[in-house]
C-alpha atoms as a PDB file:
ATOM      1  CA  UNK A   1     -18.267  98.129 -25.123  1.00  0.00           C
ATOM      2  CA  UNK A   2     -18.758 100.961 -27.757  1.00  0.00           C
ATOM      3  CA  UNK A   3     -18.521  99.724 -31.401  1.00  0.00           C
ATOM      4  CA  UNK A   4     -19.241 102.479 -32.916  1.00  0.00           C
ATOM      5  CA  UNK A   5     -20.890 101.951 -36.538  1.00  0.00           C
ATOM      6  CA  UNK A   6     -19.392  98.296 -36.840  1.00  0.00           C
ATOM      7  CA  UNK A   7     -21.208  95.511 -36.646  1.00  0.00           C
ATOM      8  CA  UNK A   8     -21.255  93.415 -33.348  1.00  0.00           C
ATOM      9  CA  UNK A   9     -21.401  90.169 -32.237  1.00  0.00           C
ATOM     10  CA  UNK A  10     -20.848  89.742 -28.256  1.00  0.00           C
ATOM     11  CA  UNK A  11     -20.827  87.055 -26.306  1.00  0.00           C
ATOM     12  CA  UNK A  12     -20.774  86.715 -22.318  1.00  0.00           C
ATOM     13  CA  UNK A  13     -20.275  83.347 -20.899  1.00  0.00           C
ATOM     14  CA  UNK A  14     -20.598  82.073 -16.987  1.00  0.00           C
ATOM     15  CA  UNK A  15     -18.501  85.546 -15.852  1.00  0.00           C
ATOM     16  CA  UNK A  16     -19.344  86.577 -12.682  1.00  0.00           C
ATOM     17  CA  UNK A  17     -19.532  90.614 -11.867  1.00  0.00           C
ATOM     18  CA  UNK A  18     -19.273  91.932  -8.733  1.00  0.00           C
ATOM     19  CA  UNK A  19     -19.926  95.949  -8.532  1.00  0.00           C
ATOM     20  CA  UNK A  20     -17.954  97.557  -5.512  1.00  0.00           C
ATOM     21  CA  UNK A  21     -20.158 101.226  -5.066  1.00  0.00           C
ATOM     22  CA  UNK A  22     -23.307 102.625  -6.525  1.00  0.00           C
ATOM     23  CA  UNK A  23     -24.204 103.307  -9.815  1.00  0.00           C
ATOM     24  CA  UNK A  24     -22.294 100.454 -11.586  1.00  0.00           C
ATOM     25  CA  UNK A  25     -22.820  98.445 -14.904  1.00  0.00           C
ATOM     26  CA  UNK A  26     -21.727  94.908 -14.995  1.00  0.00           C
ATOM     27  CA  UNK A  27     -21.737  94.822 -18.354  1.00  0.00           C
ATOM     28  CA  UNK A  28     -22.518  98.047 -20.927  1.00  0.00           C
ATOM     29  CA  UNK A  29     -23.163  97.878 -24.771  1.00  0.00           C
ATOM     30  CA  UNK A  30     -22.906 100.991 -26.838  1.00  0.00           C
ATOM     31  CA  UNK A  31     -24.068 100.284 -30.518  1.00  0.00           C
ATOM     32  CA  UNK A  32     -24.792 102.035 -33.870  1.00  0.00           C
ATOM     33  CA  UNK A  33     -24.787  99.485 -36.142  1.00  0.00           C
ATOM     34  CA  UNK A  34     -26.683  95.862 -35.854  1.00  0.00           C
ATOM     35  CA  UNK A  35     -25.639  93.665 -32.812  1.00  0.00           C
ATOM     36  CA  UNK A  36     -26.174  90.354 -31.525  1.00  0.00           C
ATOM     37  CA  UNK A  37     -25.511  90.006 -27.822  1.00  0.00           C
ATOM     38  CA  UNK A  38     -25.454  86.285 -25.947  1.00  0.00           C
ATOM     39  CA  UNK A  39     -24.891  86.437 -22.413  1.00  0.00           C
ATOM     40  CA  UNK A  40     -25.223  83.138 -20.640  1.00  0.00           C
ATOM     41  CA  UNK A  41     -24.566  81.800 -17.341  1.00  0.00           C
ATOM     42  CA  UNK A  42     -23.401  85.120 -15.841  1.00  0.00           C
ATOM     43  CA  UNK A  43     -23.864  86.340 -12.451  1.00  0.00           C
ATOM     44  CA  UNK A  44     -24.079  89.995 -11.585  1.00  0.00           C
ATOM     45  CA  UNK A  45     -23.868  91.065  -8.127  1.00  0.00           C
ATOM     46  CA  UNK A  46     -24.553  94.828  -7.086  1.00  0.00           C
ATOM     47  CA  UNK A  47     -23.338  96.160  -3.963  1.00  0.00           C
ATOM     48  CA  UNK A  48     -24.541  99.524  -4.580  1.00  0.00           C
ATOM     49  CA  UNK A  49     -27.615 101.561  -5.766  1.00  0.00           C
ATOM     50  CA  UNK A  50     -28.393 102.932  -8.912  1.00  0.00           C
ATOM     51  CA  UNK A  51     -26.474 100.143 -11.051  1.00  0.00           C
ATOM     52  CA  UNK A  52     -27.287  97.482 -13.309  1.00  0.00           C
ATOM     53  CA  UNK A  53     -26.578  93.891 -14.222  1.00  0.00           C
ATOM     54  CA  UNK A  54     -26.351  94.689 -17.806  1.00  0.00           C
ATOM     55  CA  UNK A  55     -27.321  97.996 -20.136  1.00  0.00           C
ATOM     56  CA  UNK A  56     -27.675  98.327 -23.571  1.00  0.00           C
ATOM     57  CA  UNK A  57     -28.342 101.077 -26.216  1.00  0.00           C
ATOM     58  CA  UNK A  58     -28.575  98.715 -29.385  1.00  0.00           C
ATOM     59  CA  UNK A  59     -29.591  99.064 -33.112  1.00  0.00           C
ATOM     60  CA  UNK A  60     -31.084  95.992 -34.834  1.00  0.00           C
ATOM     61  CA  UNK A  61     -30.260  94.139 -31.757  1.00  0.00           C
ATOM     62  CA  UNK A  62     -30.274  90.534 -31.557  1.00  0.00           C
ATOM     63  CA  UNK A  63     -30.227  89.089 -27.739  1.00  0.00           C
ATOM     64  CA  UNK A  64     -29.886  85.764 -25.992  1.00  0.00           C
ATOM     65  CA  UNK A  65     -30.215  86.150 -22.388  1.00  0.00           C
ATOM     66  CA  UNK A  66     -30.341  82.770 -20.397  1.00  0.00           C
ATOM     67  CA  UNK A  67     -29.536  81.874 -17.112  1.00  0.00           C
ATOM     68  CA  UNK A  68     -27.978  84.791 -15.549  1.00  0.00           C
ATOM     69  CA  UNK A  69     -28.407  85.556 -11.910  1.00  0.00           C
ATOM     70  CA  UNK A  70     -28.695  89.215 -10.582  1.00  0.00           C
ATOM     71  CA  UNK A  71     -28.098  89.746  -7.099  1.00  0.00           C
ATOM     72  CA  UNK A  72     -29.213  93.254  -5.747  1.00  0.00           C
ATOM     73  CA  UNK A  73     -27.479  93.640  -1.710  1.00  0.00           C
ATOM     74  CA  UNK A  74     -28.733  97.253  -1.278  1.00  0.00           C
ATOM     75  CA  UNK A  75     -31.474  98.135  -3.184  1.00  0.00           C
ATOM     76  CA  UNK A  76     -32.018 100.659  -6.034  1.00  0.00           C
ATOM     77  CA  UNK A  77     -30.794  99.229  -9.160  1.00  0.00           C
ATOM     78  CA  UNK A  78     -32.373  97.920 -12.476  1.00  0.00           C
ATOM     79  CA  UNK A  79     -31.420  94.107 -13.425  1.00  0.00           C
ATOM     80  CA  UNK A  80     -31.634  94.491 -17.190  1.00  0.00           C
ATOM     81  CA  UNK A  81     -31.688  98.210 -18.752  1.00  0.00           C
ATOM     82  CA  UNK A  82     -31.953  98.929 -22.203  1.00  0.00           C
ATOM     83  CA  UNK A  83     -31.825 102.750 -22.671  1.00  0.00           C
ATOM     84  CA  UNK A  84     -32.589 102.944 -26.440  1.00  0.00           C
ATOM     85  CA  UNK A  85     -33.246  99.961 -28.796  1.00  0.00           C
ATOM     86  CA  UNK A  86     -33.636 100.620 -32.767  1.00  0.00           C
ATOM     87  CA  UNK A  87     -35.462  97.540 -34.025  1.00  0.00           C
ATOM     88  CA  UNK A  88     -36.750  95.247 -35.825  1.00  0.00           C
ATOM     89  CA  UNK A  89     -34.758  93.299 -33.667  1.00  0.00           C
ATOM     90  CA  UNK A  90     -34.811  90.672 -31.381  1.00  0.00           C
ATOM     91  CA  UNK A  91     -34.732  89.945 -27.589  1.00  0.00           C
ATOM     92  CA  UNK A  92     -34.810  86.069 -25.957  1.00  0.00           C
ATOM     93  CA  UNK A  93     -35.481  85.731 -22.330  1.00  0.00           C
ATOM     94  CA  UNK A  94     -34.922  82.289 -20.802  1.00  0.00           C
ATOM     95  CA  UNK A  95     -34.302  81.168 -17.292  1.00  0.00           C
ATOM     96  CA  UNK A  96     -32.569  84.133 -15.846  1.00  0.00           C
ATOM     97  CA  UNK A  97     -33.033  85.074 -12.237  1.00  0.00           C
ATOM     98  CA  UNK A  98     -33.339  88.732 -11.152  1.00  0.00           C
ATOM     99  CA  UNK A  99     -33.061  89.268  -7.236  1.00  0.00           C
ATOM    100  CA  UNK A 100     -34.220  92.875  -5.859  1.00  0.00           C
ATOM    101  CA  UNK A 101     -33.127  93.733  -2.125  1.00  0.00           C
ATOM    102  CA  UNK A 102     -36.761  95.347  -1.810  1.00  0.00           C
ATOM    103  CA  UNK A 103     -35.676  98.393  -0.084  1.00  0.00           C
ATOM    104  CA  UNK A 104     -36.668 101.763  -0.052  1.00  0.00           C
ATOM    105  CA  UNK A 105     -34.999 102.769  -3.292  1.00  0.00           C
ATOM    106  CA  UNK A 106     -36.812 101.928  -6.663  1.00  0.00           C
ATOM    107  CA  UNK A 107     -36.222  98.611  -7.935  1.00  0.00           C
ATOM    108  CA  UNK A 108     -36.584  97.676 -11.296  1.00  0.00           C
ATOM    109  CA  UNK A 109     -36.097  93.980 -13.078  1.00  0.00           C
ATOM    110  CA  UNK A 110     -36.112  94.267 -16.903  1.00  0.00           C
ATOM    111  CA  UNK A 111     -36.547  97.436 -18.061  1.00  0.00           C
ATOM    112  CA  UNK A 112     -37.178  99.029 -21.731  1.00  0.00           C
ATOM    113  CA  UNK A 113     -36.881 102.481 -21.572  1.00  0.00           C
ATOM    114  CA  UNK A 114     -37.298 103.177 -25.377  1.00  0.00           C
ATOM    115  CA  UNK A 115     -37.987 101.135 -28.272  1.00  0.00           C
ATOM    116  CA  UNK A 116     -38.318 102.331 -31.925  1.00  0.00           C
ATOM    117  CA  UNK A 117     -39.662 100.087 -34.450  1.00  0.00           C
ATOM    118  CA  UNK A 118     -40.661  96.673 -33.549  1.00  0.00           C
ATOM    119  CA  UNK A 119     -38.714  94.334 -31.024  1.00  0.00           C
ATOM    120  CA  UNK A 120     -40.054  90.571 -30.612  1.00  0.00           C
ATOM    121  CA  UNK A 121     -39.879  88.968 -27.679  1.00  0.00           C
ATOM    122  CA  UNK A 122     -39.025  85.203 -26.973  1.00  0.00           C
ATOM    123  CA  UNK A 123     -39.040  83.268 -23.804  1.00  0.00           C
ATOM    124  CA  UNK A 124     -40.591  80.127 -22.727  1.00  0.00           C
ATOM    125  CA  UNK A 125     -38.731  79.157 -19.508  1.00  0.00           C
ATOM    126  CA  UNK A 126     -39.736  80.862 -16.689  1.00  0.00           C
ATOM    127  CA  UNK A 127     -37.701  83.889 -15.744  1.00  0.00           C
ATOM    128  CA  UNK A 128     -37.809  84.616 -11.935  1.00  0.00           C
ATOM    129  CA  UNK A 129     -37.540  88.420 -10.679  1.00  0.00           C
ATOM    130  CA  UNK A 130     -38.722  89.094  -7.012  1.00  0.00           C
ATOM    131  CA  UNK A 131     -37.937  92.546  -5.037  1.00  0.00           C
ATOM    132  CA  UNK A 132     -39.219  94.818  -7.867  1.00  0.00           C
ATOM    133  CA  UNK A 133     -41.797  97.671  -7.454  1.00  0.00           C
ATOM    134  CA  UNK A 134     -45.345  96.981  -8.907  1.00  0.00           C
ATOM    135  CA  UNK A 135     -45.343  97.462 -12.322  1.00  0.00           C
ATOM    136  CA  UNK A 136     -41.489  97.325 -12.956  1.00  0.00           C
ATOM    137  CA  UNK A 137     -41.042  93.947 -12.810  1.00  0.00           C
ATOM    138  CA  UNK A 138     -41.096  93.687 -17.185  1.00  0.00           C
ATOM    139  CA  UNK A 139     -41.651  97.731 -18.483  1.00  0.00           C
ATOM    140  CA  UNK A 140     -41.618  97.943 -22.395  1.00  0.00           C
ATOM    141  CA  UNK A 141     -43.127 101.202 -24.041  1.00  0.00           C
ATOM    142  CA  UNK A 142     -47.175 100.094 -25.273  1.00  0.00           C
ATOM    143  CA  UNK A 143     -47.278  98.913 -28.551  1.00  0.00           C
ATOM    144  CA  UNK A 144     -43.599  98.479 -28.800  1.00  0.00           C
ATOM    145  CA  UNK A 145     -43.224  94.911 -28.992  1.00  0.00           C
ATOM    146  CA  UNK A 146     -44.540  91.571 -30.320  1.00  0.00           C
ATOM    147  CA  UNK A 147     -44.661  88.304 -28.469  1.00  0.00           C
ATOM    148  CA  UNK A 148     -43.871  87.353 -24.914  1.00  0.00           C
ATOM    149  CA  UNK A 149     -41.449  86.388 -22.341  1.00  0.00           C
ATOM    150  CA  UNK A 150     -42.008  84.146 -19.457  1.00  0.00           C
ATOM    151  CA  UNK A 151     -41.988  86.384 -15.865  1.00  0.00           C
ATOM    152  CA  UNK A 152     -43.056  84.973 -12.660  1.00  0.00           C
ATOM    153  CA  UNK A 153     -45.211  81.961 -14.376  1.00  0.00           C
ATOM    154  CA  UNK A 154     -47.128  84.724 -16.663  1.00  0.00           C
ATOM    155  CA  UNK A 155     -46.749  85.596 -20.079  1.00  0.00           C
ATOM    156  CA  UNK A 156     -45.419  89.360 -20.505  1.00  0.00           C
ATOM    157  CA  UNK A 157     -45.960  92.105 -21.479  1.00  0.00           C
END
């Protein structure tokens, strides 16, 4: 979804994705203007590598993401990817449940590439990622963020 320099308000609700190939997106968010995302109950499955579950380049984002379920069967993809987020803004992390086939190819979880201004995090349920290479399981940018999120029974980052 590209909204250009409109507002957006998106929500995702128990869809399930399934990515035939490498280098799909379940879901991709393309946004120049503020944006609050809620995806909920949603299972991504990746047959390929170099996907991911859902990306996002987001300004003044807003996020809700609880109980979705990423399911890697190959290896080399990212669960959550946000390329480039413009804050303050935003970002809840409850309950979701990244699964990494551990192969070969670099796997990532949850993955902040850039952030500029502050984000905040939220998450006090536990989010569960296995598979992922050391130090990619949660990857924010130092000094990027406030709070914490829930990863593997330890608070992040």
């Amino acid at each position: 979804m590209n909204t250009g320099t409109a507002p957006s308000n998106l929500a995702l609700t128990n869809n399930e994705f399934v990515l035939l190939g490498g280098n799909g997106t379940g879901a991709y968010l393309n946004t120049a203007a503020s944006t609050q995302v809620s995806a909920i109950g949603n299972t991504f499955a990746l047959t390929g590598s170099g996907g991911a579950g859902l990306r996002a380049t987001a300004v003044a984002p807003a996020f809700t993401l609880t109980s979705n379920v990423i399911k890697d069967n190959t290896g080399g993809v990212t669960g959550f990817l946000f390329d480039s987020l413009t804050g303050p803004g935003t970002m809840t992390f409850n309950n979701n449940q990244i699964a990494l086939a551990s192969s070969s190819l670099q796997e990532r979880g949850v993955v902040f590439s850039s952030i500029s201004n502050t984000l905040q995090l939220f998450g006090n349920q536990n989010n569960v990622i296995t598979g992922a290479d050391p130090g990619l399981f949660f990857s924010v940018p130092q000094n990027s963020t406030t709070g914490r999120v829930l990863v593997n029974g330890q608070y992040l980052p």
